[in-house]
N, C-alpha and C. Protein backbone atom coordinates (compact mmCIF):
# COMPACT_ATOMS: atom_id res chain seq x y z
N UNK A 1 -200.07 215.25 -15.91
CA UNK A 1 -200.98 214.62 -14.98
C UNK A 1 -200.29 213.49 -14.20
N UNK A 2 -199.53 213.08 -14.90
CA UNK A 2 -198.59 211.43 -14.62
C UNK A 2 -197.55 212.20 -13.39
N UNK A 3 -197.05 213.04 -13.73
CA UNK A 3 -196.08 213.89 -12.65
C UNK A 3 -196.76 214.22 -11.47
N UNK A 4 -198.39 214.84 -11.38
CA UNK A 4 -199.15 215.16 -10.27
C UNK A 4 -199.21 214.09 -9.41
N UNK A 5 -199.85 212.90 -10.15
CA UNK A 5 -200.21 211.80 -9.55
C UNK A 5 -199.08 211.28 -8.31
N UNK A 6 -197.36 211.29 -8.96
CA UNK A 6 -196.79 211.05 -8.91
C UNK A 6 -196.03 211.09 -7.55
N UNK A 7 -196.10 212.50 -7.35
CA UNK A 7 -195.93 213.91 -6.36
C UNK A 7 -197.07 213.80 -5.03
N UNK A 8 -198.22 213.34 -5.58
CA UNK A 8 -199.07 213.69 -4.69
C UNK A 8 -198.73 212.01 -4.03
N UNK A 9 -198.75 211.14 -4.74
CA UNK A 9 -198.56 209.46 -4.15
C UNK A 9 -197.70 209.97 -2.71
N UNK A 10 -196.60 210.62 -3.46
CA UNK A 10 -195.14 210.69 -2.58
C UNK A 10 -195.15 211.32 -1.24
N UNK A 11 -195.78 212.30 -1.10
CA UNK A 11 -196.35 213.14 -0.22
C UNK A 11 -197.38 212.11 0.54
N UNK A 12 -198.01 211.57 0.21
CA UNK A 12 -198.86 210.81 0.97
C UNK A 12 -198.28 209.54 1.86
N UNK A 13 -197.13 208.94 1.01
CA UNK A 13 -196.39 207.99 1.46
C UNK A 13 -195.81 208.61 2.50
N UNK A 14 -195.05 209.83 2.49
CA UNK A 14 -194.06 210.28 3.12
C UNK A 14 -194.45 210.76 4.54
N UNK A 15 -195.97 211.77 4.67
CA UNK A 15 -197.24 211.85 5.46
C UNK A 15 -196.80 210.26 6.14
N UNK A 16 -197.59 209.53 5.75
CA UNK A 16 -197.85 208.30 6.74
C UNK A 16 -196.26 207.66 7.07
N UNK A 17 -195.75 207.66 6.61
CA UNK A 17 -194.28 207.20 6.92
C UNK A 17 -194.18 208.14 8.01
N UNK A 18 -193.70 209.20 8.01
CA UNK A 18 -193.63 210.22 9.49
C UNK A 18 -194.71 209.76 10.23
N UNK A 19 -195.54 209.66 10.44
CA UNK A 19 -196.79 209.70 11.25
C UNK A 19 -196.02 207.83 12.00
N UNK A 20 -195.93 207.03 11.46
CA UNK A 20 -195.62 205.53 11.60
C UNK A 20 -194.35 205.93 12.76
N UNK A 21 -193.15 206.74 12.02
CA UNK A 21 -192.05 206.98 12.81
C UNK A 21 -192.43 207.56 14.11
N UNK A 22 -192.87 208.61 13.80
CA UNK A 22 -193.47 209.45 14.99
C UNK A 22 -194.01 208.30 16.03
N UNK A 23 -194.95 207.91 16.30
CA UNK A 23 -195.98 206.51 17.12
C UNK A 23 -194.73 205.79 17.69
N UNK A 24 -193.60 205.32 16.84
CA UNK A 24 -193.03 204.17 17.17
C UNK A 24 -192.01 204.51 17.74
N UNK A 25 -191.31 206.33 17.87
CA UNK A 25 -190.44 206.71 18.40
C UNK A 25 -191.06 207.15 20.13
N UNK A 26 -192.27 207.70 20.06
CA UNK A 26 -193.06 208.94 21.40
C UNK A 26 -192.84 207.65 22.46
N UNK A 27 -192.15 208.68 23.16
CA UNK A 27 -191.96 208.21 24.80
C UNK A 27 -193.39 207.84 25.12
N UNK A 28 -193.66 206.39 25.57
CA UNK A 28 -194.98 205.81 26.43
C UNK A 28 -195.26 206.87 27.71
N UNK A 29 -196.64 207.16 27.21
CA UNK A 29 -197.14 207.84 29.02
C UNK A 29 -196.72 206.74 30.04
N UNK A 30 -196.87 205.29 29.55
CA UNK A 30 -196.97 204.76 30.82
C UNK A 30 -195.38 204.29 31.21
N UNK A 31 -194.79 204.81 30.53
CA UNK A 31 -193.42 204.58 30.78
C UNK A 31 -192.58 204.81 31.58
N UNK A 32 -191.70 203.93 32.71
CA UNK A 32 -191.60 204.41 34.35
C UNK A 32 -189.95 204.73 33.49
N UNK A 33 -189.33 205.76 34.72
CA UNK A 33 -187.99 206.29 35.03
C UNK A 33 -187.44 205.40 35.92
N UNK A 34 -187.69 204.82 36.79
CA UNK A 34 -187.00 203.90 37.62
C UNK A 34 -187.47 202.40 37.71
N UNK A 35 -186.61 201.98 37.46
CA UNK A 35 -186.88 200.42 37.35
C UNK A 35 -187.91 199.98 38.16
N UNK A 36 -187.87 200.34 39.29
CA UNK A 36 -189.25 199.64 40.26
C UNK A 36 -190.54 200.05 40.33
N UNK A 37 -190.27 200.78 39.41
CA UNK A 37 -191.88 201.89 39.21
C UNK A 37 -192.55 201.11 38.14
N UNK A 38 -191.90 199.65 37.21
CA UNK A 38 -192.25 198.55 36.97
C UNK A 38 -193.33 197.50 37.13
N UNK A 39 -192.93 197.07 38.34
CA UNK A 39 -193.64 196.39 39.29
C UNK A 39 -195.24 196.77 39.45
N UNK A 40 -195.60 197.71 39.54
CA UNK A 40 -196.55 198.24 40.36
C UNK A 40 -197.10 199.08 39.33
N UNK A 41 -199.02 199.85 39.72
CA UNK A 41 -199.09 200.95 38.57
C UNK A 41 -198.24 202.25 39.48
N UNK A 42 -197.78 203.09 38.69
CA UNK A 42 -197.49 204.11 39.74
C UNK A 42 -197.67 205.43 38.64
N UNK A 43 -198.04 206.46 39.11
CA UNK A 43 -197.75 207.39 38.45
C UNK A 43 -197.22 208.70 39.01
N UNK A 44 -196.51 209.69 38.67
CA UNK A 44 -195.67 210.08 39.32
C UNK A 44 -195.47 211.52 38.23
N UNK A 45 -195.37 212.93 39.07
CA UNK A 45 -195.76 214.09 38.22
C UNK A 45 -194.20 215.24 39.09
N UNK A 46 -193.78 215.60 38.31
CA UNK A 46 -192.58 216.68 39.00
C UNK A 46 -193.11 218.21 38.80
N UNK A 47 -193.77 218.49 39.90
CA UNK A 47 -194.39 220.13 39.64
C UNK A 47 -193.60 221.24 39.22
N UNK A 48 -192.00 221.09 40.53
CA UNK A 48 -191.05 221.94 40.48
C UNK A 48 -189.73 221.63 40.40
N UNK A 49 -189.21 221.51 39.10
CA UNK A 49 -188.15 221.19 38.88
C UNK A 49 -186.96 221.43 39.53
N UNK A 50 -187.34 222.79 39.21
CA UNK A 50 -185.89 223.80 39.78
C UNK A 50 -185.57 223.53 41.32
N UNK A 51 -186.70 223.42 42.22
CA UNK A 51 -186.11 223.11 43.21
C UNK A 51 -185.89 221.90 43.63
N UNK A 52 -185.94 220.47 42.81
CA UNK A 52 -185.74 219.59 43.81
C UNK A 52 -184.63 219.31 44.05
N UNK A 53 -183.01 219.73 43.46
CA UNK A 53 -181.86 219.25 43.98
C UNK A 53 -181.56 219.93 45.49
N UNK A 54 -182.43 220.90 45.76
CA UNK A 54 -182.30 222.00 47.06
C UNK A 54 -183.36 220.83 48.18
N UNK A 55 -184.42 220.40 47.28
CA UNK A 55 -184.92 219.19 48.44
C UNK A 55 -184.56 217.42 48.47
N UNK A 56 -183.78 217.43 47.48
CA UNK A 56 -182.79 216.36 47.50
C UNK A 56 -181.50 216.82 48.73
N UNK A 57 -180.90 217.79 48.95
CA UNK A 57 -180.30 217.83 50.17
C UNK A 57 -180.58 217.58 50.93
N UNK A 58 -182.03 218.56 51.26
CA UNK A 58 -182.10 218.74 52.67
C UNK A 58 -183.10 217.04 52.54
N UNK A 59 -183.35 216.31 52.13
CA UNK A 59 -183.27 214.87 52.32
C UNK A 59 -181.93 213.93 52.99
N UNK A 60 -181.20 214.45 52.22
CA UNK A 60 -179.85 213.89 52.10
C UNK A 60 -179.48 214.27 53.45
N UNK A 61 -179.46 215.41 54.30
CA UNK A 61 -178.64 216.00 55.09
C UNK A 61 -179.95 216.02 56.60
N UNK A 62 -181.22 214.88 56.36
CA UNK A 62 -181.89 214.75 57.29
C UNK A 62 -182.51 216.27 57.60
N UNK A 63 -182.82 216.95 57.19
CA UNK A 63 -183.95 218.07 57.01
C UNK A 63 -185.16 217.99 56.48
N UNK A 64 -185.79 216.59 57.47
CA UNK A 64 -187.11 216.58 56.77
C UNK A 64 -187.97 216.44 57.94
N UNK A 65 -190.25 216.54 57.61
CA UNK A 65 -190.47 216.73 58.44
C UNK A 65 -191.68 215.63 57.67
N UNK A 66 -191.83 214.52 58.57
CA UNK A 66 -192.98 213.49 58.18
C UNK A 66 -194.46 213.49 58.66
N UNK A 67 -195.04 213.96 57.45
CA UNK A 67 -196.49 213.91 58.04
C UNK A 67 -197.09 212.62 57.16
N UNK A 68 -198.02 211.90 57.90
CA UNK A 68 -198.75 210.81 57.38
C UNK A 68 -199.93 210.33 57.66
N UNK A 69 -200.85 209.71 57.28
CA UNK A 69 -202.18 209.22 57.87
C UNK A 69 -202.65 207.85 56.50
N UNK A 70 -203.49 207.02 57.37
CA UNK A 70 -204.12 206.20 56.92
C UNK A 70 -205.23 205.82 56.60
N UNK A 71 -205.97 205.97 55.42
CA UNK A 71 -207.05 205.31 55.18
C UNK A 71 -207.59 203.77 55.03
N UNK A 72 -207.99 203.74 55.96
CA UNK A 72 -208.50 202.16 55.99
C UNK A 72 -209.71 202.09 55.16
N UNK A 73 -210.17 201.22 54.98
CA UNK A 73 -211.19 200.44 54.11
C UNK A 73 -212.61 200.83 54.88
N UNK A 74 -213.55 201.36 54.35
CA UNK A 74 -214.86 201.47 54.68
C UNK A 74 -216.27 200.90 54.79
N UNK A 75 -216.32 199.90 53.39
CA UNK A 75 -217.50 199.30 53.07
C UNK A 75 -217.15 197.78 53.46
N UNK A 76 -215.95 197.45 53.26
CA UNK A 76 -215.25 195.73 53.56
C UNK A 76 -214.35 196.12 54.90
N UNK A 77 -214.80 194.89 55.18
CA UNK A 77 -213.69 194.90 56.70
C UNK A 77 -211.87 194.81 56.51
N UNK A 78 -211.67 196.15 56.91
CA UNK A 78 -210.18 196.31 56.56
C UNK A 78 -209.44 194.99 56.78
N UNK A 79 -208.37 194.88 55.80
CA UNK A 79 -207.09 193.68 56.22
C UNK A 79 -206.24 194.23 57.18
N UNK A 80 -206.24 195.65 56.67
CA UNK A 80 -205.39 196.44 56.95
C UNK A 80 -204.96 196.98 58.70
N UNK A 81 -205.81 197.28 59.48
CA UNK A 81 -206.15 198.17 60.22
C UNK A 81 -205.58 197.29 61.48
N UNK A 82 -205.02 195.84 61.18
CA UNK A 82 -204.57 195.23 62.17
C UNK A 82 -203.26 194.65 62.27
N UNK A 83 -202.78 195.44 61.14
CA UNK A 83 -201.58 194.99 60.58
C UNK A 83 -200.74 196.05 60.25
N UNK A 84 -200.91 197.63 60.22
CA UNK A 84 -200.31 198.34 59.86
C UNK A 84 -201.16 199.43 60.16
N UNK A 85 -200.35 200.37 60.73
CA UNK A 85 -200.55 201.55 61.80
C UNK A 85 -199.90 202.89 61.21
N UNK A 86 -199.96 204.33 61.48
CA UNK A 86 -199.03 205.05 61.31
C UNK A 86 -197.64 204.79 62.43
N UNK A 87 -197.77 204.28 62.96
CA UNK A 87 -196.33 203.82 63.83
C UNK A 87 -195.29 203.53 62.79
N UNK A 88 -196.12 202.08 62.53
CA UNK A 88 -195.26 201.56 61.64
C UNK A 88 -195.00 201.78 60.21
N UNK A 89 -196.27 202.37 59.87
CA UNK A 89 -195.87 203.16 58.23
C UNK A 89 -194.53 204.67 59.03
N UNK A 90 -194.45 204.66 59.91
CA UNK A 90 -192.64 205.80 60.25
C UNK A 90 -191.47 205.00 60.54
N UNK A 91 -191.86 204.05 61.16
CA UNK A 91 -190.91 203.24 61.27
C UNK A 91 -190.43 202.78 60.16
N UNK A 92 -191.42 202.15 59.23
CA UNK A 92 -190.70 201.21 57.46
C UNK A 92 -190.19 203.14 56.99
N UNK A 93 -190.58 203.67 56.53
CA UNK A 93 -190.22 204.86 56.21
C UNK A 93 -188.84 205.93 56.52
N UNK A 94 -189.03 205.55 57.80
CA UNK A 94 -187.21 206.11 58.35
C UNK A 94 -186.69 205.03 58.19
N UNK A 95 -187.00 203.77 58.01
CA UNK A 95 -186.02 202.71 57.79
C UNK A 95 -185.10 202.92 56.38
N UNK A 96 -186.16 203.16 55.27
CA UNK A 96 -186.05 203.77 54.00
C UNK A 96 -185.00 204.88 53.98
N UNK A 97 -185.39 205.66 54.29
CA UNK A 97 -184.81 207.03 54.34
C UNK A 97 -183.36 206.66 55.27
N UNK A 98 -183.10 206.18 55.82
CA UNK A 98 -181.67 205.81 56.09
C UNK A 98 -180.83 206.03 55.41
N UNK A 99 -181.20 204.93 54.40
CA UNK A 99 -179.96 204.32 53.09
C UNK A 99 -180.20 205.44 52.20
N UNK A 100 -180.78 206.81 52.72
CA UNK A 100 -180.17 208.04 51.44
C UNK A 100 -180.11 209.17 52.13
N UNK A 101 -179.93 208.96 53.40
CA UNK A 101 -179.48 210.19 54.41
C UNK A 101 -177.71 209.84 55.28
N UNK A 102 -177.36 210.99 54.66
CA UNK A 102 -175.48 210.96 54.96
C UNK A 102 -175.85 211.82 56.19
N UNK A 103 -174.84 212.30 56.38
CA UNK A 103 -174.49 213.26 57.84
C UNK A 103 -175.37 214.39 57.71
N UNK A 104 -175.80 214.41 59.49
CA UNK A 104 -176.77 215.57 59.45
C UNK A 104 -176.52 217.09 59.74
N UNK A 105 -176.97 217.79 59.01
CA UNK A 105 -176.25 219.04 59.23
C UNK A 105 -177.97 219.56 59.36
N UNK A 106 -177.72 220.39 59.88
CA UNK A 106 -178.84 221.52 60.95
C UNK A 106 -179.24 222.58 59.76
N UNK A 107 -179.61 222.91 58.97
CA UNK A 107 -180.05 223.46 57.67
C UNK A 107 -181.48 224.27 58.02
N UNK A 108 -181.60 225.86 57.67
CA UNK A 108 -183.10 226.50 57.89
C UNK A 108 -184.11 226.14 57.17
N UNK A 109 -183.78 224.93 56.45
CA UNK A 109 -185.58 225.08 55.76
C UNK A 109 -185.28 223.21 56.00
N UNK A 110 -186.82 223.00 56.03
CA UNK A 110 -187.37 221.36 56.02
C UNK A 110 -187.74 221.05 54.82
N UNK A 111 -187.46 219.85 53.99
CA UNK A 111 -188.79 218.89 53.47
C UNK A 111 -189.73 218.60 54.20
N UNK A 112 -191.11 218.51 53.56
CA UNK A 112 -192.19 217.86 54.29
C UNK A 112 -192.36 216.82 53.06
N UNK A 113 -192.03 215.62 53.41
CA UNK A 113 -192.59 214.05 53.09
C UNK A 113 -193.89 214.16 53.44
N UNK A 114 -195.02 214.41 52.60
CA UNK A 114 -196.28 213.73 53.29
C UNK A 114 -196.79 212.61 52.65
N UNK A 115 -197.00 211.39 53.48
CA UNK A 115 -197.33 210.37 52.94
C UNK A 115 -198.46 209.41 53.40
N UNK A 116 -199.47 209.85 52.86
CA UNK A 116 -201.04 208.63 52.40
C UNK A 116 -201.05 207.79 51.92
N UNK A 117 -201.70 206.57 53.07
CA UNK A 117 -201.86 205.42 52.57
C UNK A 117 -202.96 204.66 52.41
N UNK A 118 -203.88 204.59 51.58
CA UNK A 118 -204.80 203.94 51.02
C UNK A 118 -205.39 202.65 51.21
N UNK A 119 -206.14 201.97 51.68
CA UNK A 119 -206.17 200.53 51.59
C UNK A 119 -207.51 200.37 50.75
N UNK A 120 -207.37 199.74 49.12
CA UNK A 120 -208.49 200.07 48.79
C UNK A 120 -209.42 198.79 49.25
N UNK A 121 -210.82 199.73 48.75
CA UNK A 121 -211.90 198.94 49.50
C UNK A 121 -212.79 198.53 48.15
N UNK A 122 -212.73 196.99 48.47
CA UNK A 122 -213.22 196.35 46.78
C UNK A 122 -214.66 196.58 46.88
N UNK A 123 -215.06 196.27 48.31
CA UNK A 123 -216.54 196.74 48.45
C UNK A 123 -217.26 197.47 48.19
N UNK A 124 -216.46 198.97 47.48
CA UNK A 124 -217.03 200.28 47.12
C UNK A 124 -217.95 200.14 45.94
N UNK A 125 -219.06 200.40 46.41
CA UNK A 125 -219.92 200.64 44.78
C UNK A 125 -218.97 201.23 43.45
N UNK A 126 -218.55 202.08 44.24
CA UNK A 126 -217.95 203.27 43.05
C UNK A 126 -216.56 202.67 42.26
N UNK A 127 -216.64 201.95 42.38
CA UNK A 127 -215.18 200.91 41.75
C UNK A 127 -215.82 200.56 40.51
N UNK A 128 -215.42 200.58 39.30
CA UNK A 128 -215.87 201.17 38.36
C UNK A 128 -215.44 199.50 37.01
N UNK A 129 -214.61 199.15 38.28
CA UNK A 129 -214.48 197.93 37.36
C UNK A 129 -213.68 197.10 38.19
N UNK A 130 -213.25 195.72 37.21
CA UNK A 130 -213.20 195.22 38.24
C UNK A 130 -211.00 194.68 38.18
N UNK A 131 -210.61 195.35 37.95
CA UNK A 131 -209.42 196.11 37.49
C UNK A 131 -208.98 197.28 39.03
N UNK A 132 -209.73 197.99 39.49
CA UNK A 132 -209.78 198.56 40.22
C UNK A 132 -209.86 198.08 41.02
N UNK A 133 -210.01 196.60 41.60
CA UNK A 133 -209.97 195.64 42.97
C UNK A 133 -208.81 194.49 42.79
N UNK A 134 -208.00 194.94 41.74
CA UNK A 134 -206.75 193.59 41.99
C UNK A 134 -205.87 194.26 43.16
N UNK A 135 -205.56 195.63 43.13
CA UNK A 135 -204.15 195.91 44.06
C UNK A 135 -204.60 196.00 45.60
N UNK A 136 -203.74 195.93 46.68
CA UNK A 136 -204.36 195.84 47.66
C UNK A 136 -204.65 197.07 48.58
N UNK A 137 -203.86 198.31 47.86
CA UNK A 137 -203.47 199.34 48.12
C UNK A 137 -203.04 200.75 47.26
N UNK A 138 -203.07 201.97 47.90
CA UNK A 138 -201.79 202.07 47.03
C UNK A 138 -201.14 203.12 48.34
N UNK A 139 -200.64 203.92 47.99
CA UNK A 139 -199.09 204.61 48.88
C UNK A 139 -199.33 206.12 47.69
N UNK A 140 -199.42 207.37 48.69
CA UNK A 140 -199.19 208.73 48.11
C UNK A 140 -198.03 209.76 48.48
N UNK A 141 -196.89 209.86 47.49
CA UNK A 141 -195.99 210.50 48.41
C UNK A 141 -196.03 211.74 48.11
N UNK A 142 -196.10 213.08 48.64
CA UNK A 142 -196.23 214.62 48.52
C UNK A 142 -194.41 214.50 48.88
N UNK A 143 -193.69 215.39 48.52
CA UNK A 143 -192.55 216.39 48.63
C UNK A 143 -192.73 217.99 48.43
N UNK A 144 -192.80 218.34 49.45
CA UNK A 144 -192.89 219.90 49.23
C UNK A 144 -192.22 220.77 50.57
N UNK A 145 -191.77 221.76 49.64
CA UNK A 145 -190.29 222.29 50.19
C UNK A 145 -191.40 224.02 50.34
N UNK A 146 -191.23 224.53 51.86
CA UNK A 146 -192.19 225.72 52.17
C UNK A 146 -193.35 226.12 51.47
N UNK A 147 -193.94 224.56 51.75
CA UNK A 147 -195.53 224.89 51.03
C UNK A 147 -195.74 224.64 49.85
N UNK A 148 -194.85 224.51 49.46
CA UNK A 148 -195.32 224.41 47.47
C UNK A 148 -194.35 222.64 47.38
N UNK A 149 -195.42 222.41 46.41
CA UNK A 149 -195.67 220.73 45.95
C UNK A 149 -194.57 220.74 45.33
N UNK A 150 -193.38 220.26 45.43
CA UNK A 150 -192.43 219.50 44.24
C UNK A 150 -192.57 218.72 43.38
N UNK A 151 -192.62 217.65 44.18
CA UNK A 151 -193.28 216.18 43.45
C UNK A 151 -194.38 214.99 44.13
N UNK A 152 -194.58 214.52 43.13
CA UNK A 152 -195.50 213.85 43.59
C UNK A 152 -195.56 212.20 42.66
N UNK A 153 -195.69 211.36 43.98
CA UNK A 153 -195.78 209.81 42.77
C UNK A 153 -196.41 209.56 44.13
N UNK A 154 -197.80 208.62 43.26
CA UNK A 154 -198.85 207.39 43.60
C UNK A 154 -198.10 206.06 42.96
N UNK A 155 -198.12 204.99 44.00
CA UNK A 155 -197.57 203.79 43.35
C UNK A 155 -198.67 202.77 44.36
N UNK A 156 -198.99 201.41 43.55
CA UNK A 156 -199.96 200.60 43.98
C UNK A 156 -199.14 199.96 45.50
N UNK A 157 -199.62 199.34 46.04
CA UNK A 157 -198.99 197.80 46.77
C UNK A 157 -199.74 196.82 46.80
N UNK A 158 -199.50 195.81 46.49
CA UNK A 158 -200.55 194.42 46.11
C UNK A 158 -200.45 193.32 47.30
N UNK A 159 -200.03 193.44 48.40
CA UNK A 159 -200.29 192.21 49.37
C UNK A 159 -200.93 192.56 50.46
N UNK A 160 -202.08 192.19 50.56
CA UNK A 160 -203.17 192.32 51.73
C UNK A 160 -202.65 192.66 52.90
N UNK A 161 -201.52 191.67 53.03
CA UNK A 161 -201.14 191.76 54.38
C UNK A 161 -199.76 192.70 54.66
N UNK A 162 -199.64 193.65 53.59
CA UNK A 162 -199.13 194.87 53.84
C UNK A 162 -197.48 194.38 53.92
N UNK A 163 -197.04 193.53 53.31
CA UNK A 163 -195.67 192.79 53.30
C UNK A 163 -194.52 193.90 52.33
N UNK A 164 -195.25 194.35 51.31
CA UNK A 164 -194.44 195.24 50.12
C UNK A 164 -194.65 196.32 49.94
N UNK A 165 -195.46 197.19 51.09
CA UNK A 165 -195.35 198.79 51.43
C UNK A 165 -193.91 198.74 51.96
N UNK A 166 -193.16 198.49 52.49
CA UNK A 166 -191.87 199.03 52.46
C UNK A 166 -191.36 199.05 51.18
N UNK A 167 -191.32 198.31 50.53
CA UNK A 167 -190.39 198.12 49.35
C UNK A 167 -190.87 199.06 48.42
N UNK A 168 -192.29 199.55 48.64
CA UNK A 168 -192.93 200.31 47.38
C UNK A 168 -192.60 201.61 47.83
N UNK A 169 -192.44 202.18 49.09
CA UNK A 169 -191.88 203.45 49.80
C UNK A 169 -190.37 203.34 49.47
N UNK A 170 -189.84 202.42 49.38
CA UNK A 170 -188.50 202.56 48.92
C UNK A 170 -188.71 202.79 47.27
N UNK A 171 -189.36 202.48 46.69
CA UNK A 171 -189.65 202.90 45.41
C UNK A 171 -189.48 204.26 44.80
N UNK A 172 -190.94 204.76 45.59
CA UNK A 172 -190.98 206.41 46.06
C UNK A 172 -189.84 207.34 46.42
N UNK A 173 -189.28 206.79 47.23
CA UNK A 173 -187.96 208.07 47.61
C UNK A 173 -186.83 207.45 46.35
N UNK A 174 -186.56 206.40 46.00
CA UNK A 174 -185.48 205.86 45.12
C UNK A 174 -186.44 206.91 43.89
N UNK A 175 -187.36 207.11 43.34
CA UNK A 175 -187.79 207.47 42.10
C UNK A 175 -187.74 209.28 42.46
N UNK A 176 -188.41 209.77 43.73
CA UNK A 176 -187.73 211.20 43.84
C UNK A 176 -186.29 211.62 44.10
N UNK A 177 -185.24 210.92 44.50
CA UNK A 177 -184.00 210.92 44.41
C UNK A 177 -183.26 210.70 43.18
N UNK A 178 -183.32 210.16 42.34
CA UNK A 178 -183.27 209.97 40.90
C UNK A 178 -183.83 210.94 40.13
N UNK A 179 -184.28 212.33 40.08
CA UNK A 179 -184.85 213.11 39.51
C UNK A 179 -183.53 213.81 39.42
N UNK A 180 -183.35 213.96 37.98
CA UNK A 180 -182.27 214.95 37.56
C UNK A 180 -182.40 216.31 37.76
């Protein structure tokens, strides 16, 4: 009986010991790949693996095609809407895309960058808390190479006056360029 007891203790210890290891080893969901994905909430999903070093080129080699639009604020009077335009969300954006585009070579297929920008609106009933009205924004970047979604990362931007959407779009392409 002294041996059962014994056996069964051990097993139980050993049970929760794994279970302890396990918890303290598992990669965090909320755990970013690129340092600047830090900063900000962002979350960020890779649909198609296999192809993104084929849309990491044609990035690289300026084979891309930018679609974008803006949502301004609905229920509160936008900050936004006087301060930042799709002009200038292409302008900060090819500014970006510079510093990871080398020489251009003429290539048959495009990236499409599509990128939504959000200005949230604290005024919304439907804001669910009040957690959901600290950021001032957020930024949606689509990558998809003939129709089909590659990747995809949402990352916040927190200054009203729209000062750190560049830096958070540099985020975005620095965090899809970094995909092994």
């Amino acid at each position: 009986m002294n041996k059962f007891l014994i056996v069964l203790v051990t097993t139980i210890a050993l049970f929760f010991a794994y279970g302890i290891y396990e918890q303290m080893n598992q990669k965090s969901l909320k755990s970013k790949r690129v340092a600047c994905q830090e900063k900000t909430t962002t979350f960020e999903r890779i649909f198609k693996k296999d192809k993104i070093q084929e849309a990491k080129k044609l990035l690289k080699t300026q084979n891309i095609e930018i679609v974008s639009r803006i949502d301004y604020s609905k229920y509160m009077k936008s900050q936004l809407i006087n301060l930042y335009n799709k002009e200038k969300a292409l302008l900060d954006l090819n500014s970006v895309l510079d510093k990871y585009m080398s020489e251009k070579q003429n290539l048959d297929k495009k990236l499409v960058i599509d990128l939504y920008i959000y200005e949230n609106d604290k005024e919304d009933k439907g804001k669910k808390s009040d957690k959901a009205k600290l950021y001032a924004g957020y930024l949606v970047f689509e990558f998809k190479l003939e129709k089909e979604l590659l990747y995809k990362i949402q990352i916040d931007y927190m200054k009203i006056n729209a000062q750190d959407i560049k830096e958070r779009m540099d985020c975005a392409i620095k965090s899809f360029i970094s995909i092994n």
